[in-house]
Protein backbone atom coordinates (compact mmCIF):
# COMPACT_ATOMS: atom_id res chain seq x y z
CA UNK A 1 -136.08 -151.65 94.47
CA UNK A 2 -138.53 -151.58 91.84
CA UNK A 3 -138.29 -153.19 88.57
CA UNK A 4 -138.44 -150.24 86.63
CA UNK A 5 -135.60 -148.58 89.08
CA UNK A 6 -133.84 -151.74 88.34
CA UNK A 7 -134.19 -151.53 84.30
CA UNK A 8 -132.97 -147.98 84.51
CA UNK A 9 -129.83 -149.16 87.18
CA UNK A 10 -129.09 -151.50 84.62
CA UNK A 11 -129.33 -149.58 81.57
CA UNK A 12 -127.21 -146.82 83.03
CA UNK A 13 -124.22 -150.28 84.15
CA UNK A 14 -124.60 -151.20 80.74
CA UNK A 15 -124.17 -147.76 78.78
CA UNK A 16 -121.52 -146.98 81.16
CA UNK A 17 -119.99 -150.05 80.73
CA UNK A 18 -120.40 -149.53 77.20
CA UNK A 19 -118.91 -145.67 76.81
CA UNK A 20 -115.92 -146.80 78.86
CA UNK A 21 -115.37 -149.77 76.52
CA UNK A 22 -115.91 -147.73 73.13
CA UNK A 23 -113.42 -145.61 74.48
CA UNK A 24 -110.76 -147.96 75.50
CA UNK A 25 -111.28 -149.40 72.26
CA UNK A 26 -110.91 -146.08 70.36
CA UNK A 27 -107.54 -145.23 71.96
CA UNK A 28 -106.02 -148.97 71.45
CA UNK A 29 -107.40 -148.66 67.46
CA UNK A 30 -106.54 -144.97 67.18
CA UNK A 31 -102.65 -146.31 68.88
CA UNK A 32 -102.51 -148.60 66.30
CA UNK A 33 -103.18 -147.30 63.59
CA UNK A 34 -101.00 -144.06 64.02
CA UNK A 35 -97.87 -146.67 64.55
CA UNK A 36 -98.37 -148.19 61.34
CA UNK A 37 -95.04 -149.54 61.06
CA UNK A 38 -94.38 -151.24 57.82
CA UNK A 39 -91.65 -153.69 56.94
CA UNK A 40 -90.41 -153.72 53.36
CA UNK A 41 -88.61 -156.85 52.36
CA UNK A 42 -86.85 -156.08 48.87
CA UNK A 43 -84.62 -158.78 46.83
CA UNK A 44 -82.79 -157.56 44.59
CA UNK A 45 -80.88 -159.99 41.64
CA UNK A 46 -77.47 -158.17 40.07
CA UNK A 47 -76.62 -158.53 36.80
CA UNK A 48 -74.52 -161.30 35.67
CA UNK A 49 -71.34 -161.26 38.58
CA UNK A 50 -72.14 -157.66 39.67
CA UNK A 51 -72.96 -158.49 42.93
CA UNK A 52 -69.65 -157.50 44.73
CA UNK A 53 -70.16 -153.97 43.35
CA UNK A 54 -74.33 -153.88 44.23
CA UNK A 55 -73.01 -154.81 47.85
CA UNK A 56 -70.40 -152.03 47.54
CA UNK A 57 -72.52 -149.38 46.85
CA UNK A 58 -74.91 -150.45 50.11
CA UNK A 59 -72.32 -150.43 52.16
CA UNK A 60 -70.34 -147.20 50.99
CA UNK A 61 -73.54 -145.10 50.46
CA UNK A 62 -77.26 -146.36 49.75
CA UNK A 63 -77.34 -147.40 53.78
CA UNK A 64 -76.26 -144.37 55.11
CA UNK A 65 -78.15 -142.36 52.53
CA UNK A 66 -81.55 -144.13 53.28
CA UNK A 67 -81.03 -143.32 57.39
CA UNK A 68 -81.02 -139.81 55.83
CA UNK A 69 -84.26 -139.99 53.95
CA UNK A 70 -86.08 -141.91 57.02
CA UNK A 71 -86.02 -145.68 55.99
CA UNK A 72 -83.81 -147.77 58.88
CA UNK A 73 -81.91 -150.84 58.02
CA UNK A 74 -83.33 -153.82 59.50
CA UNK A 75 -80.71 -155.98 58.19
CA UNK A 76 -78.93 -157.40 54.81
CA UNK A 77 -78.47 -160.89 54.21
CA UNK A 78 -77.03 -162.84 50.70
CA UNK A 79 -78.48 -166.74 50.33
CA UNK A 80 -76.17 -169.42 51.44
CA UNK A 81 -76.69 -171.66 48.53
CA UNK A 82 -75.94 -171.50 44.67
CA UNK A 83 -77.01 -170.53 42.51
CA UNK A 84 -78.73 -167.19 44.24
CA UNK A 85 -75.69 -166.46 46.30
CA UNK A 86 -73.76 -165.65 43.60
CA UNK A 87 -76.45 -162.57 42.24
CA UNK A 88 -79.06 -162.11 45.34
CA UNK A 89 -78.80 -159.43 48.04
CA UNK A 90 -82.29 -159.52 50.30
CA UNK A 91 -82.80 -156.39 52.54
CA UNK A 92 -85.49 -155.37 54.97
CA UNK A 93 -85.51 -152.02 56.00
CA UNK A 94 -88.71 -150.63 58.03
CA UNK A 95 -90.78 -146.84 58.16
CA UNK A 96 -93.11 -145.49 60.05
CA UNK A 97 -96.38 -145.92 57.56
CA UNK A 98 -96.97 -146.89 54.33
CA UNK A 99 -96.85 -143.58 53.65
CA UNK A 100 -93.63 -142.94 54.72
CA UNK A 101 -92.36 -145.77 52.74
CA UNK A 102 -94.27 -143.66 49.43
CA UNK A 103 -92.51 -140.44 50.14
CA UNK A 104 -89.01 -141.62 51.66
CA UNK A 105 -88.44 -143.26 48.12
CA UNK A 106 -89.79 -140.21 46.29
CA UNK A 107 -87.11 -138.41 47.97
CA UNK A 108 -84.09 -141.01 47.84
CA UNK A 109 -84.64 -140.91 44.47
CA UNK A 110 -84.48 -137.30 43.67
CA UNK A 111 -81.28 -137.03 46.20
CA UNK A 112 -78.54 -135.66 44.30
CA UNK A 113 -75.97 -137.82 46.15
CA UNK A 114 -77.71 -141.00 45.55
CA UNK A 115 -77.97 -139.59 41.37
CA UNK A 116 -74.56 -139.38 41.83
CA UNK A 117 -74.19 -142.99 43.44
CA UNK A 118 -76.37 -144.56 41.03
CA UNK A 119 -74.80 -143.39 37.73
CA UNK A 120 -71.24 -143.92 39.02
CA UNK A 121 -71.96 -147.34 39.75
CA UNK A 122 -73.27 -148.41 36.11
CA UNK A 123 -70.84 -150.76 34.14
CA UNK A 124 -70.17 -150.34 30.74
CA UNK A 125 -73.47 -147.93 30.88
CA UNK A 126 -75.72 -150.56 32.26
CA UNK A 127 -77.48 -150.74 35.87
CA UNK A 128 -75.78 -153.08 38.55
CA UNK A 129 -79.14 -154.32 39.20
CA UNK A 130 -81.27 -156.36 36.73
CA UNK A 131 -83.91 -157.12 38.68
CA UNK A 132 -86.03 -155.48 41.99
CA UNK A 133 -88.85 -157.30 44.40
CA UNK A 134 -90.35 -155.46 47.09
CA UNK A 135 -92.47 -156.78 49.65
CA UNK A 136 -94.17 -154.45 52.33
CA UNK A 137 -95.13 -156.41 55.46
CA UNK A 138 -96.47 -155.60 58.95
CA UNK A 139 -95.43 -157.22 62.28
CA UNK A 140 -97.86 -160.04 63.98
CA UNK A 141 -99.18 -159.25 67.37
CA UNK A 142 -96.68 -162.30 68.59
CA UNK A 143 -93.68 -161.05 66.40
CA UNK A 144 -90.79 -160.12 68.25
CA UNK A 145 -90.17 -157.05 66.49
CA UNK A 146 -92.42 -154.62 65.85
């Protein structure tokens, strides 16, 4: 073989090589970037011994009603230790993009049920909840949920 019949062999390996690569590459960035989970990790502090009622209300409506407007409960969890555990409720629920996240609350908020919900649960006209965090997170590649 020649060595300009070899430069050409090997130029056609190596843009081979390199289309099949580009597009193995494209898929596994295009795969990821349409899953886009998010995590959102929100902490919420009740006013001053509210916290019994805040729980209430997750567990009698805003759950149920956030399944309907495409957030999913990850899990609810209160600290163990005082003086948080008597006004701390920390949450993570998940969507499917950031996105998501941006128009599922647009929407809880507008529900009428969860209007409904919210003003019920005020005491003495003022909010059960005195304070919000919100944290959005995605999973790590060696995170067991993703």
């Amino acid at each position: 073989m020649s060595r300009n019949t070899r430069r050409v062999a090997g130029s056609i390996i190596i843009f081979a090589a390199g289309f099949v690569l580009g597009n193995v590459l494209d898929v596994t960035l295009t795969v990821n970037a349409q899953s886009g989970k998010v995590f959102e990790l929100r902490t919420y502090t009740s006013a001053d011994g509210l916290l019994p009622n805040l729980q209430a209300r997750f567990r009698d409506h805003t759950m149920r009603i956030f399944e309907r407007h495409g957030m999913k409960n990850v899990g609810y969890w209160v600290p163990q230790d005082s003086p948080t555990s008597a006004y701390t409720l920390i949450y993570i629920i998940s969507h499917d993009s950031r996105q998501a996240a941006t128009d599922s609350w647009a929407s809880f908020r507008a529900d009428p049920e969860w209007v409904k919900v919210s003003q019920a649960s005020r005491v003495d006209g003022q909010s059960i909840v005195a304070k919000v965090e919100s944290v959005f997170m995605e999973s790590t590649d060696y995170s067991p949920i993703k």
